[in-house]
Protein backbone atom coordinates (compact mmCIF):
# COMPACT_ATOMS: atom_id res chain seq x y z
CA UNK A 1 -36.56 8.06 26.22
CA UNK A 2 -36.28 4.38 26.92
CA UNK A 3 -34.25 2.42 23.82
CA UNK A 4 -35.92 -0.77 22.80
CA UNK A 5 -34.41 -4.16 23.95
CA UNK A 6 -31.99 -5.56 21.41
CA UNK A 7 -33.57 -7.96 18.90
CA UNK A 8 -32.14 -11.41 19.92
CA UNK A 9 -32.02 -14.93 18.38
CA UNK A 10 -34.55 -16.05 20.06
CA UNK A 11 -36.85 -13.41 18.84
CA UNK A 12 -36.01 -13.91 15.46
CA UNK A 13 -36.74 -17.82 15.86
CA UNK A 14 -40.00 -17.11 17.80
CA UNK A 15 -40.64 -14.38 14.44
CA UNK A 16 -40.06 -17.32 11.91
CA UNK A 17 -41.50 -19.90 13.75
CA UNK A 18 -38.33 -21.69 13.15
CA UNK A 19 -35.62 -23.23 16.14
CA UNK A 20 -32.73 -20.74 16.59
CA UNK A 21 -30.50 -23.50 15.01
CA UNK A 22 -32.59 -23.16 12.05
CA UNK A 23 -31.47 -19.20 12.47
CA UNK A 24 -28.11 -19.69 13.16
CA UNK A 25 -27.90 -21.73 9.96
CA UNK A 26 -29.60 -19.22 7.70
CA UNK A 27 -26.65 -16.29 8.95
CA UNK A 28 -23.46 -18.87 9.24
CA UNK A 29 -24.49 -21.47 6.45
CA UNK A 30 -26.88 -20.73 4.13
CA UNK A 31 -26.50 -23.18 1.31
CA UNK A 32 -27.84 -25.47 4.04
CA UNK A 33 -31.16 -24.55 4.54
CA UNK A 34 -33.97 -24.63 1.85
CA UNK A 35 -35.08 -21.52 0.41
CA UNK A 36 -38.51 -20.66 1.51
CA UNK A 37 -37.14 -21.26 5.18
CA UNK A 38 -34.00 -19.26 4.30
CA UNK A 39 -36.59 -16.07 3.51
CA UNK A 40 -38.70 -16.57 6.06
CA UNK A 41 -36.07 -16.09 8.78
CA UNK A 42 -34.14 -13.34 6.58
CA UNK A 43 -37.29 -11.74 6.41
CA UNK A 44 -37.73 -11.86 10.75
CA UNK A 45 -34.14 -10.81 10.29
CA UNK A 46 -34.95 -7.54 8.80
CA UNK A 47 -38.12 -6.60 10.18
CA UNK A 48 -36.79 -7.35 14.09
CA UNK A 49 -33.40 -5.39 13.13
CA UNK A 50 -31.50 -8.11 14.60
CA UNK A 51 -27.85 -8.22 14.67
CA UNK A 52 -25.19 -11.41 15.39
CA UNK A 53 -23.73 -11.03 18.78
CA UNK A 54 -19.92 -10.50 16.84
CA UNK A 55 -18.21 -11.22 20.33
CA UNK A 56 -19.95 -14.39 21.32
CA UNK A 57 -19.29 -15.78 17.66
CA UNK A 58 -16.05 -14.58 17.82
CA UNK A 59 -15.15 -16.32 21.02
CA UNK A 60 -16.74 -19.75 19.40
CA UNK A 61 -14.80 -19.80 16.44
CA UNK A 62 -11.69 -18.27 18.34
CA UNK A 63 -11.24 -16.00 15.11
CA UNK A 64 -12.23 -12.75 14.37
CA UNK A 65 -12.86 -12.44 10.74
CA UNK A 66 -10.96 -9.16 11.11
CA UNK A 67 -7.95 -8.12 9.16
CA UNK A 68 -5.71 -4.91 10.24
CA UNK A 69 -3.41 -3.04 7.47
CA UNK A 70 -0.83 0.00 8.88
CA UNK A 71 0.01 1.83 5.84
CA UNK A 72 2.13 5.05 5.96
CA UNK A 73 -0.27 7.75 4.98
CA UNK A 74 -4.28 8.36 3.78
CA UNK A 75 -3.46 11.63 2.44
CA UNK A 76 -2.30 11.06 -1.02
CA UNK A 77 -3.40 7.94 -3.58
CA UNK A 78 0.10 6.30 -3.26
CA UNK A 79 -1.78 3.36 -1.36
CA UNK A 80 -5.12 3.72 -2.32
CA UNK A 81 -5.30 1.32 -5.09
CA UNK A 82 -3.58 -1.64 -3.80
CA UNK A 83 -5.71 -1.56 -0.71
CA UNK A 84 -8.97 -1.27 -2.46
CA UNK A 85 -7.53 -4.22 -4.31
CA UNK A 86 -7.04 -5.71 -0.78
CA UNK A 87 -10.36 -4.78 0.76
CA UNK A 88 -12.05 -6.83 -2.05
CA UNK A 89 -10.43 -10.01 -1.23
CA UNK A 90 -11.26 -9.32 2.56
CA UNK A 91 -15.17 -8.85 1.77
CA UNK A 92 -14.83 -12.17 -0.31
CA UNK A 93 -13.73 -14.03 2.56
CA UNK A 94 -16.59 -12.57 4.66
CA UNK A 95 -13.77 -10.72 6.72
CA UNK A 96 -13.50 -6.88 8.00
CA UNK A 97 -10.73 -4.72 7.19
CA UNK A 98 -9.72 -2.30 9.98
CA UNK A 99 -7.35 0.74 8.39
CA UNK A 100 -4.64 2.75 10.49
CA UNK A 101 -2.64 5.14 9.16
CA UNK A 102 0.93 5.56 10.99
CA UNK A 103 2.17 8.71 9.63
CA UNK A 104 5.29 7.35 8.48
CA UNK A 105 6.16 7.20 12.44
CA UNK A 106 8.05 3.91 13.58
CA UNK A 107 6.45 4.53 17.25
CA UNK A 108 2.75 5.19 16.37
CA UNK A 109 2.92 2.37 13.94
CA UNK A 110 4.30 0.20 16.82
CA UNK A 111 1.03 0.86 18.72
CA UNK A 112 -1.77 0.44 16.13
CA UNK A 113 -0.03 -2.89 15.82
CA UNK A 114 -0.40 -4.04 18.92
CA UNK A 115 -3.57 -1.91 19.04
CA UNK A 116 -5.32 -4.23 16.35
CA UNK A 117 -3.72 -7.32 17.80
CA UNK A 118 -5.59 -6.37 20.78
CA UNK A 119 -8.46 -5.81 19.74
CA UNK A 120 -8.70 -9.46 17.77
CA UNK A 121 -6.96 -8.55 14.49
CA UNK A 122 -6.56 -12.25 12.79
CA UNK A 123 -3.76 -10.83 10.70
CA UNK A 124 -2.22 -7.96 9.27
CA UNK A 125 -0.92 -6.18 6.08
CA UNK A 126 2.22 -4.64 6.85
CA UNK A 127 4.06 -1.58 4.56
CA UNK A 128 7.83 -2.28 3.89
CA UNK A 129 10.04 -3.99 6.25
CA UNK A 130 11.53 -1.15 8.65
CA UNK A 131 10.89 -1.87 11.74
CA UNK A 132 11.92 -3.15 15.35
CA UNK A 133 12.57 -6.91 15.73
CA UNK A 134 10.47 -7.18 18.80
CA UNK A 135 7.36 -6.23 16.84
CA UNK A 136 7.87 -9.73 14.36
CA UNK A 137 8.73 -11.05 17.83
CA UNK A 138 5.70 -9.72 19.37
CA UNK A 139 3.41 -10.70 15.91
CA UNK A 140 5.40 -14.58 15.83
CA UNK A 141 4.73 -15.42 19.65
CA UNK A 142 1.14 -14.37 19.38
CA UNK A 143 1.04 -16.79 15.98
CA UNK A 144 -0.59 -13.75 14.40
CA UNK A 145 0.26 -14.26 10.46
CA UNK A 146 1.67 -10.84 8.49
CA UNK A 147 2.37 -9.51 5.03
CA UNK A 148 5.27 -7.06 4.34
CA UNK A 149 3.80 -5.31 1.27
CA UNK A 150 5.53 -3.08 -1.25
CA UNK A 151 8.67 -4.58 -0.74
CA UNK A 152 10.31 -7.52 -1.63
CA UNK A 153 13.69 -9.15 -0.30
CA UNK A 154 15.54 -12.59 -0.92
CA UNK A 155 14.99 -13.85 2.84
CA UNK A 156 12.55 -16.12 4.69
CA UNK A 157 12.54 -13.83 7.83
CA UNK A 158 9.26 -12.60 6.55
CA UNK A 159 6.22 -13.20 4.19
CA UNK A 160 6.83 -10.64 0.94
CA UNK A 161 4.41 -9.60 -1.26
CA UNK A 162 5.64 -6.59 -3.54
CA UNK A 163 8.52 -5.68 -5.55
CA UNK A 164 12.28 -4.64 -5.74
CA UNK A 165 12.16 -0.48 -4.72
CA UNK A 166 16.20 -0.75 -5.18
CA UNK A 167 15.92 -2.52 -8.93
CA UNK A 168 12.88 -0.33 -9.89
CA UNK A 169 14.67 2.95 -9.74
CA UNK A 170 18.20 1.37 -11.26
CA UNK A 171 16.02 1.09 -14.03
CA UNK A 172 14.81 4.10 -14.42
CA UNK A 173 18.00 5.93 -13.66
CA UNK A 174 19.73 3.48 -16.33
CA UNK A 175 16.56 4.67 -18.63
CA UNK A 176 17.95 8.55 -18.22
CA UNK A 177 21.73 7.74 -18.57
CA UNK A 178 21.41 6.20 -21.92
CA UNK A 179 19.70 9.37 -23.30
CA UNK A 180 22.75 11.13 -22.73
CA UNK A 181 21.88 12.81 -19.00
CA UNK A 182 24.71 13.12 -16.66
CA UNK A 183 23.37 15.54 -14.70
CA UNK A 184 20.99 13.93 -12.36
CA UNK A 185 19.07 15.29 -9.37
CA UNK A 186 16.56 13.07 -6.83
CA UNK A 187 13.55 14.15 -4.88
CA UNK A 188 12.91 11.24 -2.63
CA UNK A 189 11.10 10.60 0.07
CA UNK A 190 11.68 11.16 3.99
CA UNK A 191 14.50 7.40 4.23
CA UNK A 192 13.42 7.56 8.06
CA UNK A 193 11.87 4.73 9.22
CA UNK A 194 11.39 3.86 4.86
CA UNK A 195 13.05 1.35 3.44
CA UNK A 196 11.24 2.21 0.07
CA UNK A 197 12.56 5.30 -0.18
CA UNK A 198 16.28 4.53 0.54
CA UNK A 199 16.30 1.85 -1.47
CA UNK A 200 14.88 3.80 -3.97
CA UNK A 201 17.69 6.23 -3.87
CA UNK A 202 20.32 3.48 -3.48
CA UNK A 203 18.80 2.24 -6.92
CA UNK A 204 19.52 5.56 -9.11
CA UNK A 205 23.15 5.35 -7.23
CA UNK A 206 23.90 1.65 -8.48
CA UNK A 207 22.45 2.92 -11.92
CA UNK A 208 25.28 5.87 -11.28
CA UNK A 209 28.09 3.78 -10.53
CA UNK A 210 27.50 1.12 -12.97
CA UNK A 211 27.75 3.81 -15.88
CA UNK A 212 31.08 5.36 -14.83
CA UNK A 213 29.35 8.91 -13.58
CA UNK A 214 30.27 10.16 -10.32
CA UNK A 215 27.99 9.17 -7.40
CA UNK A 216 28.84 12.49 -5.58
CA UNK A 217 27.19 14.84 -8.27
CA UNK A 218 23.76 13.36 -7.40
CA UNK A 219 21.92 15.82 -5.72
CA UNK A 220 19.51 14.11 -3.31
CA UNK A 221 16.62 15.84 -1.41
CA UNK A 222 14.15 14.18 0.53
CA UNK A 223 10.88 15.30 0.71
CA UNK A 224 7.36 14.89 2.66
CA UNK A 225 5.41 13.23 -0.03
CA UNK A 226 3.22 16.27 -1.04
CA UNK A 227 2.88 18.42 -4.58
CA UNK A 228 3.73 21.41 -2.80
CA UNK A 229 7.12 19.67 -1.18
CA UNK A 230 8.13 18.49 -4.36
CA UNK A 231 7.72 21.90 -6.01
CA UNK A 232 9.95 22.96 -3.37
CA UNK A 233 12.68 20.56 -3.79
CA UNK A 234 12.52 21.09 -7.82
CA UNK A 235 12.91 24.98 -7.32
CA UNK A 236 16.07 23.95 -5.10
CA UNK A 237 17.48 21.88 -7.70
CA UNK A 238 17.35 24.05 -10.28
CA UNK A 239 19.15 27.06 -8.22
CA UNK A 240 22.01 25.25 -8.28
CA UNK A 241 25.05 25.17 -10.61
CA UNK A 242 25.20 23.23 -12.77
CA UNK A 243 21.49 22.71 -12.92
CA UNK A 244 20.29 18.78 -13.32
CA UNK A 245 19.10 18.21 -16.72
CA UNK A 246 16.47 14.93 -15.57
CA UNK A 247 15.65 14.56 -12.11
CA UNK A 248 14.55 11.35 -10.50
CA UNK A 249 11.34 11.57 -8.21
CA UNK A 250 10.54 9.27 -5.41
CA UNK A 251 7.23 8.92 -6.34
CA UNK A 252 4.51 9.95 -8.92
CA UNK A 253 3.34 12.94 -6.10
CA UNK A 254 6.76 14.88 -5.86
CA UNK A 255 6.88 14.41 -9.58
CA UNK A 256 3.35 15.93 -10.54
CA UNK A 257 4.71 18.75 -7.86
CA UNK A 258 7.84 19.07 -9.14
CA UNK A 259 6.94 19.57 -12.85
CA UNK A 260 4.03 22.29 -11.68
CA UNK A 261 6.50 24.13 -9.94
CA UNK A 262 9.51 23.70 -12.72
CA UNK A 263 6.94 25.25 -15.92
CA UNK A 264 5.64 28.35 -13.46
CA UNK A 265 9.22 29.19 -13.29
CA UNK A 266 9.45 29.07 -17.56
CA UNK A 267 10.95 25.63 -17.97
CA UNK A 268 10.11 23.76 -20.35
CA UNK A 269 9.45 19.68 -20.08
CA UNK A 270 11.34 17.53 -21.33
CA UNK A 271 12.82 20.09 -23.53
CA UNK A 272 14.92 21.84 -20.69
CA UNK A 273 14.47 19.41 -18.00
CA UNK A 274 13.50 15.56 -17.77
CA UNK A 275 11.37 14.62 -14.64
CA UNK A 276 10.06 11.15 -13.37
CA UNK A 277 8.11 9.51 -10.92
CA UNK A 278 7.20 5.84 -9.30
CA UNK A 279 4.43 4.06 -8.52
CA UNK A 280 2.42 4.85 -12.02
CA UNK A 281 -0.79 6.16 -10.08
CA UNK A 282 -3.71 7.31 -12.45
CA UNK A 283 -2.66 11.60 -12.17
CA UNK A 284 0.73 10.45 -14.37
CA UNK A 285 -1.49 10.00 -17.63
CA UNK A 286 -3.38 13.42 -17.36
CA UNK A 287 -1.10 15.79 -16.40
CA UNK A 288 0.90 17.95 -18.87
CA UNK A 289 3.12 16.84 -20.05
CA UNK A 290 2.00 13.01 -19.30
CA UNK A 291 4.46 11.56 -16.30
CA UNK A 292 7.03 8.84 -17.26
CA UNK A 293 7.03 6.89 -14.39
CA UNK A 294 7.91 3.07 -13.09
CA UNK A 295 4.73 0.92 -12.76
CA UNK A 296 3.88 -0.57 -9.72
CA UNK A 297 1.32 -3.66 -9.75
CA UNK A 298 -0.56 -2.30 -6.81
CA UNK A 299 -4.11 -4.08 -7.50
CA UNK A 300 -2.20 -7.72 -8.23
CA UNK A 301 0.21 -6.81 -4.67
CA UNK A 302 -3.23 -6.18 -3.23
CA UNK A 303 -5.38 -9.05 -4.09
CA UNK A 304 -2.35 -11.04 -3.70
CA UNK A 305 -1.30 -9.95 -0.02
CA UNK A 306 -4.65 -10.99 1.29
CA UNK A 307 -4.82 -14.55 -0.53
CA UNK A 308 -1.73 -15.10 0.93
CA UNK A 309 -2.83 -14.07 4.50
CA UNK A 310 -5.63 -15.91 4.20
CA UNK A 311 -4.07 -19.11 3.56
CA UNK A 312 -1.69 -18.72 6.51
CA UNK A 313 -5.22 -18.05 8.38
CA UNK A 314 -6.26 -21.30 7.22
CA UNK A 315 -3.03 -23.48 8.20
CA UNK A 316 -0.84 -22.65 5.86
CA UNK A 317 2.31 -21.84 8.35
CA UNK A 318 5.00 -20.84 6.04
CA UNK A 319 3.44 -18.30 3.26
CA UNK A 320 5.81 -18.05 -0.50
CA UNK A 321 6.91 -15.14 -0.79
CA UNK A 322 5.71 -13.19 -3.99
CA UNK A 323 7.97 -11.10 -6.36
CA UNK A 324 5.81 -8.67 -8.69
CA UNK A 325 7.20 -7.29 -11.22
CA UNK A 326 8.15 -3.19 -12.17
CA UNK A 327 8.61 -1.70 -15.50
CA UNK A 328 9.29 1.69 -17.20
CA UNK A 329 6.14 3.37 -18.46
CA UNK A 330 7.46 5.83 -21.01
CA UNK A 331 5.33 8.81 -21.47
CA UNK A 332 6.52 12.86 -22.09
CA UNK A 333 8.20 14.10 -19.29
CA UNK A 334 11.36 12.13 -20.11
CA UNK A 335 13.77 13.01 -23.63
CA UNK A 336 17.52 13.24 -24.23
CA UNK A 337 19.12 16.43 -22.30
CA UNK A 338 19.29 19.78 -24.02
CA UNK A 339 22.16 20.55 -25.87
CA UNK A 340 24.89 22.52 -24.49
């Protein structure tokens, strides 16, 4: 069977009994025409089906209205809120957020970049800061503006919006050695290609250092962020000898894992063993006991990643960086070691 023609403007003018100006004014600028001709044509609109050509207007405005974001992974919450937070800004701006997930692979993040840059991508939302020079090359020579989220450094080579990993879990690892814990463990996550997650383990070593413990009884294993791998790790760290009394998780996923695992093999938490996560996603509050945990401003890192690129959108060529802060949330899962 035959498809219908596509509705076009002119059919929608001819449906109104309006110019196609008059049309193009109702979709592009509203406020500018009065309202009885506004509903007439939106009315045309509906009943014809019609649809802006997105390429044409595209082409006149020589932008898009399309905004890429390569995070590391869909398959847990870590990112979720931040880029809902994001999305919302996008839909203000009357913009369209295209979503690839890189798998926490330098290379396949690589190509969705230059994947959404081909495809008309306006800007992008970046995660973290680990990656090749020629990509900011490739982003800079193209004049295509970008946000490194989720991290923050003191440099102008790029436009931050996020926070200090490295600080963050210093204090939280300073939080544990002043209840008395000396025996620490870490679950972190996979430092390939993640400058979160080194810098969140180079954090709990300042914390180490700075308190006069040795730096080479922290027992580090990284992890694929997952409940199951961090029940894994935990069951590691407790087979060995000594056993960590409070062990440091890279985020609030290995640490929801890691206390499942830790009370189906009888120990008790915090009265046995301390555990804590990062990133204070909404699981830390329900779970038994409730998750002490750093909190990460996701929703304000969100909403403020895509102000920011759309300002640089909009001429603003150097974008101020933004340092959110971190803080302890203090909730069960974290007391003073048991005594010996």
């Amino acid at each position: 069977m035959k498809n219908p023609s596509v509705p076009t403007l002119e059919d929608v003018a001819r449906e109104a009994n309006v110019s196609t100006a008059t049309v193009s004014r109702c979709l592009n600028s509203p406020e500018r025409v009065v309202e009885k001709t506004r509903k007439r044509v939106l009315a045309a609109v509906s009943r014809l089906g019609y649809s802006p050509n997105f390429g044409a207007r595209a082409l006149a405005a020589k932008r898009t209205n399309t905004i890429g974001a390569v995070i590391p992974t869909m398959e847990n919450a870590i990112f979720a809120r931040g880029l809902q937070a994001f999305q919302e800004v996008v839909s203000e701006n009357d913009a369209t957020l295209l979503v690839a997930s890189s798998a926490y692979r330098q290379d396949l993040e690589e190509t969705q970049i230059r994947n959404l840059v081909a495809r008309g991508a306006d800007a992008l939302l970046l995660i973290g800061d680990d990656r090749d020079d020629k990509i900011y090359e490739f982003l800079n020579k193209r004049g295509i503006p970008y946000v490194v989220a989720w991290s923050y450094r003191d440099d102008n080579n790029h436009c931050f919006v996020g926070f200090d990993n490295r600080s963050a879990a210093k204090e939280m690892a300073t939080k544990i050695i002043g209840l008395g814990h000396s025996r620490i463990g870490m679950i972190a996550g996979l430092t390939r290609n993640n400058d979160r997650a080194r810098d969140r383990v180079l954090g709990v070593k300042d914390a180490i250092t700075e308190h006069g413990l040795n730096v080479d009884d922290l027992h580090v294993i990284e992890a694929e962020y997952s409940f199951a791998e961090g029940g894994n790790a935990v069951e590691h760290l407790l087979s060995l000898e000594p056993r960590p009394t409070a062990i440091v998780c890279g985020n609030d996923i290995l640490a929801v894992g890691a206390m499942k695992r830790a009370r189906s093999l009888g120990i008790q938490i915090p009265d046995q063993l301390s555990i804590t996560g990062f990133d204070d996603i909404e699981v830390c509050s329900v779970v038994e006991p409730s998750l002490t945990t750093i909190h990460v401003p996701h929703r304000s890192m969100g909403k403020t990643a895509a102000r920011s690129l759309f300002a640089m959108m909009e001429g603003d060529a150097i974008c101020a960086s933004s340092h959110l802060e971190t803080y302890v949330v203090e909730r069960q899962s974290l007391a003073a070691p048991p005594k010996s």
